[in-house]
Protein backbone atom coordinates (compact mmCIF):
# COMPACT_ATOMS: atom_id res chain seq x y z
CA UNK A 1 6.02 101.59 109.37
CA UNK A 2 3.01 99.73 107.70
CA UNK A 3 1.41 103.05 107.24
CA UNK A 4 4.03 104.11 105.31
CA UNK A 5 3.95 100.95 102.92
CA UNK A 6 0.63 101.06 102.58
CA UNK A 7 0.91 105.01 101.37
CA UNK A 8 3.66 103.94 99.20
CA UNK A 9 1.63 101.06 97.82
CA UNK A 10 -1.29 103.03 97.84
CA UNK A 11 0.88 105.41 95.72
CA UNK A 12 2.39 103.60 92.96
CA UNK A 13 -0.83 102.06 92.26
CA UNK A 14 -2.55 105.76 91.86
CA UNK A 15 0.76 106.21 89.89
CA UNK A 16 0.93 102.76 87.56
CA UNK A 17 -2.14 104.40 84.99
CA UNK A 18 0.23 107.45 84.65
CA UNK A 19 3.19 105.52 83.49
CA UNK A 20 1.14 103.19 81.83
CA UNK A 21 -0.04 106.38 80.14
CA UNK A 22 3.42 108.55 79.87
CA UNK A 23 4.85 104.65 78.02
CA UNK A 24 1.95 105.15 75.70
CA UNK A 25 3.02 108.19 75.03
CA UNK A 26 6.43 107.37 74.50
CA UNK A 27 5.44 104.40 72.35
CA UNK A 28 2.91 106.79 70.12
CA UNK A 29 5.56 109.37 69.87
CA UNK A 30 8.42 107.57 69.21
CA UNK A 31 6.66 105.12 66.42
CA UNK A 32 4.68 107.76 64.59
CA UNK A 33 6.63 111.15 65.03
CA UNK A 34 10.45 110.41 66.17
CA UNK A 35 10.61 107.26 63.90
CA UNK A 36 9.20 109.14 60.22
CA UNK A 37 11.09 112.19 60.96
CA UNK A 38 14.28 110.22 61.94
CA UNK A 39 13.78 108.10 58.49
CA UNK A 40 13.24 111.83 56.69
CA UNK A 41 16.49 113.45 58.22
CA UNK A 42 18.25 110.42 57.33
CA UNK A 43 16.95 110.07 54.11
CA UNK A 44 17.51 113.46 53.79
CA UNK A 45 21.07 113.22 54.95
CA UNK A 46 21.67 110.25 52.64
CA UNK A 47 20.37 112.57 49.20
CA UNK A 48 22.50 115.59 50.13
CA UNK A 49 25.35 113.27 50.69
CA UNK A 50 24.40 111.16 46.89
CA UNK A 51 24.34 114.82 45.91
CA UNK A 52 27.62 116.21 46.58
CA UNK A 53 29.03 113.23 45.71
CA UNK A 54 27.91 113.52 42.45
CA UNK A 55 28.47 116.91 42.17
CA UNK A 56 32.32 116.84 43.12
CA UNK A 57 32.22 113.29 40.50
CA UNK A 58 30.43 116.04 37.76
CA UNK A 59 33.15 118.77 39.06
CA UNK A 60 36.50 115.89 38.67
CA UNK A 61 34.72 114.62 35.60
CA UNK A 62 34.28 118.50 34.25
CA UNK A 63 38.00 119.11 34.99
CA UNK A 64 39.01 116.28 33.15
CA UNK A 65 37.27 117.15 30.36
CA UNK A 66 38.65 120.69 30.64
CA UNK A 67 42.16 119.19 30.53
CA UNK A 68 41.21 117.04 28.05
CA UNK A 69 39.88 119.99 25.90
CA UNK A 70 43.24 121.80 26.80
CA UNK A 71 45.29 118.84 25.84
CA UNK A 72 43.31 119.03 22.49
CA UNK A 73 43.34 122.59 21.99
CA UNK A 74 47.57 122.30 22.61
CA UNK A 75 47.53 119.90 20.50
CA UNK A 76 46.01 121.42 17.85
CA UNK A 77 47.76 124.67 18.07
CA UNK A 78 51.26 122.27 17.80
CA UNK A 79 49.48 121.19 14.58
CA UNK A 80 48.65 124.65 13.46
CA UNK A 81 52.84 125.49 14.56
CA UNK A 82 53.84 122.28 12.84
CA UNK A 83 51.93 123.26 9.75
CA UNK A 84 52.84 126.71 9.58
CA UNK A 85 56.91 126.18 9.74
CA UNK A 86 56.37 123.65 7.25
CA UNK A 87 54.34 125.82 4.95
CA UNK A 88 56.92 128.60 5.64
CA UNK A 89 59.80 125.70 4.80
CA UNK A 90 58.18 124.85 1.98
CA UNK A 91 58.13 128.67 0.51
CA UNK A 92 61.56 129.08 1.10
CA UNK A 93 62.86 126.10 -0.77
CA UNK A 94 60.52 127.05 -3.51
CA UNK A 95 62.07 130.87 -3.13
CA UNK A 96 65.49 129.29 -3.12
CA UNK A 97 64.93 126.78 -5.94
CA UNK A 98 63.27 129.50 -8.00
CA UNK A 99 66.44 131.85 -7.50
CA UNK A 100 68.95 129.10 -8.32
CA UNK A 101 66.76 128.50 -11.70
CA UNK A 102 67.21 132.26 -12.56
CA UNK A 103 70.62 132.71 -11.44
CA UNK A 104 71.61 129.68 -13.58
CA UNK A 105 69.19 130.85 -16.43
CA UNK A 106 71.17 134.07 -16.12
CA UNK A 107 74.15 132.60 -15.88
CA UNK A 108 73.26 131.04 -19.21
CA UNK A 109 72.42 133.78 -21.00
CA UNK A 110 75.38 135.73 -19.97
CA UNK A 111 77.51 132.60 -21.77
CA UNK A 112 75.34 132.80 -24.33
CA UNK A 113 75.66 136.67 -24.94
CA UNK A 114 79.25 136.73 -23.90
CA UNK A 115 79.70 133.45 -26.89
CA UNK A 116 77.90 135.84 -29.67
CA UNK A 117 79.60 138.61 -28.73
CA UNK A 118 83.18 137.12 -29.43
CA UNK A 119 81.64 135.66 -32.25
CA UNK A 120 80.79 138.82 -33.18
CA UNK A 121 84.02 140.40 -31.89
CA UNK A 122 85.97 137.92 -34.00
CA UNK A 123 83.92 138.56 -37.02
CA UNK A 124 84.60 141.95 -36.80
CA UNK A 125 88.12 141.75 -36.35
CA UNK A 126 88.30 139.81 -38.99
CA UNK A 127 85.93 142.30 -41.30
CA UNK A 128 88.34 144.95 -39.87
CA UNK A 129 91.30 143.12 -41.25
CA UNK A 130 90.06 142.26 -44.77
CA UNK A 131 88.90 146.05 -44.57
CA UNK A 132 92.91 147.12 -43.22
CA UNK A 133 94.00 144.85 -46.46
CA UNK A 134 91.84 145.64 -49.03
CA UNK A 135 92.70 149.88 -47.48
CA UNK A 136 95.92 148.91 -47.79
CA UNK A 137 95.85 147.45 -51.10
CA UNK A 138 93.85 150.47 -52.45
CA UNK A 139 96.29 153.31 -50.35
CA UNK A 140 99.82 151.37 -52.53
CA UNK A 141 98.19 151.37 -55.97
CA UNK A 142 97.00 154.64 -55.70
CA UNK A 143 100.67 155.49 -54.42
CA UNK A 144 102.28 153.42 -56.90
CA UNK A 145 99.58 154.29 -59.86
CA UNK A 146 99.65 150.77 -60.96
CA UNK A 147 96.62 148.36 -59.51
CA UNK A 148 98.25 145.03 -57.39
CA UNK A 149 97.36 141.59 -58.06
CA UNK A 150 95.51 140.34 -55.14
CA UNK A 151 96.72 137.80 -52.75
């Protein structure tokens, strides 16, 4: 048994400068290539993460501004609607206003004409019956031969 501890003594001891060695290692590697490239990935990780977060924040903040624009636009084009039936309002109480204004002008001509025409009418009738009388008057002394007194 004692030649077996002393192999196994003799062992680890040819074996300490190897995992004194393979620690090293470990150390070296770990603090100059694991530890960068681990603070790379990350940092890495971190920007592509800041950058789709600030693309989907650009994307919400581009729809908004799209509905926004929409909202505007609709809003407008109510406007433009708004405008339009007023305009179109507007022409057809000026059409109707400017029909009433002739129909009553013509409506006051036709009194007018229809006045100097029974004005004229009665004028006539009454030429006609100074006309019938003095006829008259003219027909009886020619039939009696002697002239009449007038009136």
């Amino acid at each position: 048994m004692g030649g077996i501890l002393s192999i196994l003594a003799n062992l680890f001891i040819s074996t300490v400068p190897t995992v004194i060695f393979v620690f090293a290692l470990f150390v070296i590697f770990n603090r100059f290539l694991v530890k960068p490239l681990t603070a790379v990935m990350r940092k890495r990780e971190e920007e592509t993460t800041g950058a789709m977060a600030r693309a989907r924040e650009q994307a919400a903040a581009a729809e908004e501004k799209a509905r926004q624009y929409e909202a505007t636009f609709q809003a407008a084009r109510q406007e433009v609607y708004r405008q339009r039936e007023a305009a179109r309002r507007s022409m057809l109480e000026d059409r109707q206003a400017a029909l009433d204004k002739a129909r009553q002008q013509s409506e006051a001509l036709f009194k007018e004409t229809q006045a100097v025409l029974a004005a004229e009418v009665a004028k006539s009738q009454k030429e006609l019956l100074a006309a019938g009388e003095s006829l008259g008057r003219e027909i009886a002394s020619t039939v009696l031969g002697a002239p009449l007194g007038e009136g």
